[in-house]
Protein backbone atom coordinates (compact mmCIF):
# COMPACT_ATOMS: atom_id res chain seq x y z
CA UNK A 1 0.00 0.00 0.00
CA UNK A 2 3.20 2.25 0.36
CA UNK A 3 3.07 2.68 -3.76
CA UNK A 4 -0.18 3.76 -4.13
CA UNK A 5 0.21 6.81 -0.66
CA UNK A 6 2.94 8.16 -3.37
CA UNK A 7 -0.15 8.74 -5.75
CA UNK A 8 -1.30 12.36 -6.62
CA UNK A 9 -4.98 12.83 -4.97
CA UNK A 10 -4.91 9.33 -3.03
CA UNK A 11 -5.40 10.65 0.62
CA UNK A 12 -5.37 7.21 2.36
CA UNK A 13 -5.10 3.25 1.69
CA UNK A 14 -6.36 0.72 3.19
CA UNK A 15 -7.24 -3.00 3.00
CA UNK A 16 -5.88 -6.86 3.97
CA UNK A 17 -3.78 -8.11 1.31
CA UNK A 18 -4.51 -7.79 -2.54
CA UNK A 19 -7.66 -6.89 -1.85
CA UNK A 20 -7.16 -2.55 -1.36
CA UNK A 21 -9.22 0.90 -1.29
CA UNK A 22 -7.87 4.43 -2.22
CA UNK A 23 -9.50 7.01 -0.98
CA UNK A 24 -9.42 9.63 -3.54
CA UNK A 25 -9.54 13.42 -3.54
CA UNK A 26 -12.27 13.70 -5.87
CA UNK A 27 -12.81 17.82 -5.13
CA UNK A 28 -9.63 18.41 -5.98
CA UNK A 29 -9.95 16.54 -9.36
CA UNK A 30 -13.32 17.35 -10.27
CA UNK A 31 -14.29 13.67 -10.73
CA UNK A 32 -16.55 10.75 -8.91
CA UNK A 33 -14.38 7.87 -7.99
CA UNK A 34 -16.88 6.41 -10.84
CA UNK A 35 -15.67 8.14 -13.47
CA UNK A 36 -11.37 7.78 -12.70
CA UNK A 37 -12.66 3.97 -12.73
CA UNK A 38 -13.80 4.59 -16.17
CA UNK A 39 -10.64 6.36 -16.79
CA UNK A 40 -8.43 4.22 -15.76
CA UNK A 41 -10.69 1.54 -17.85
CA UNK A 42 -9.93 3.11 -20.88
CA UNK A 43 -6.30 3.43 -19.85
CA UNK A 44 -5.95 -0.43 -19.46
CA UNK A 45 -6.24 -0.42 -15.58
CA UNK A 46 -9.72 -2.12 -13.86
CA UNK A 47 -10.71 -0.82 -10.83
CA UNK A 48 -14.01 -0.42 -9.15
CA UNK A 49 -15.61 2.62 -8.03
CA UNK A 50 -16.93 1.21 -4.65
CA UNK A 51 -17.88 4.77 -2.95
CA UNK A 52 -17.96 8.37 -4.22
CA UNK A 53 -14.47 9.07 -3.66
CA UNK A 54 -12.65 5.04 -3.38
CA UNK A 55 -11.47 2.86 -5.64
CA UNK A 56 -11.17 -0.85 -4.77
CA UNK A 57 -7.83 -2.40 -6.33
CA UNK A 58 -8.39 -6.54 -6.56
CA UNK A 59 -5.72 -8.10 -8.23
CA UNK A 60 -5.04 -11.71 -9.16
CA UNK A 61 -3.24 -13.41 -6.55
CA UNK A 62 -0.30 -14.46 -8.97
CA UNK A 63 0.19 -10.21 -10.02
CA UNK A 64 3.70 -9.61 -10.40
CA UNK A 65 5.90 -6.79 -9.46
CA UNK A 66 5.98 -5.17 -12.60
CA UNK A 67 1.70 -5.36 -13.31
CA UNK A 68 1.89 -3.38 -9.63
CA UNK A 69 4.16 -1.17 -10.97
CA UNK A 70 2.23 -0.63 -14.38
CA UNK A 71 -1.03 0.01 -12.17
CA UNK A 72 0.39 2.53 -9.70
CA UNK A 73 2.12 4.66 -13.14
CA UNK A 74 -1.45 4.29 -14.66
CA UNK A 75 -3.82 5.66 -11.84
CA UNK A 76 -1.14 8.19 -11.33
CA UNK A 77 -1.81 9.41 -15.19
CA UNK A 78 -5.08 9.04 -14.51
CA UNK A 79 -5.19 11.27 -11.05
CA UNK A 80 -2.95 13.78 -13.05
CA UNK A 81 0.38 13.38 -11.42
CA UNK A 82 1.99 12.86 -15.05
């Protein structure tokens, strides 16, 4: 969960192994938690808009380093870090 604190706009993280939420800053993006999981959709990264302003992350169990990696660089695109 350390990765995803370093993401523009994600204000907290929390969850019990694979299974995580991000709390998002949705005011200060303009967006429902919704519609970044339709961003990040398009983008190549599923996620689930589970509240107004979280995302749940559930990846496969067998998710390798580098698919974390790839996720983290794409919701920070997505949240407008890059």
């Amino acid at each position: 969960m350390g990765k995803l604190l370093t993401v523009p706009h994600v204000l907290d993280a929390r969850g019990l192994g694979l299974l995580i939420a991000a709390e998002i800053d949705t005011a200060a993006i303009g967006k429902s938690a919704g519609e970044i999981a339709l961003s990040c959709l398009e983008a190549g990264l599923v996620v689930n808009g589970v509240t107004a302003s979280a995302l749940r992350l559930a990846p496969p169990l067998n998710v390798s380093h580098e698919h974390i990696d790839e996720a983290i660089q794409i919701l920070t695109n997505v949240l407008g870090g890059e």
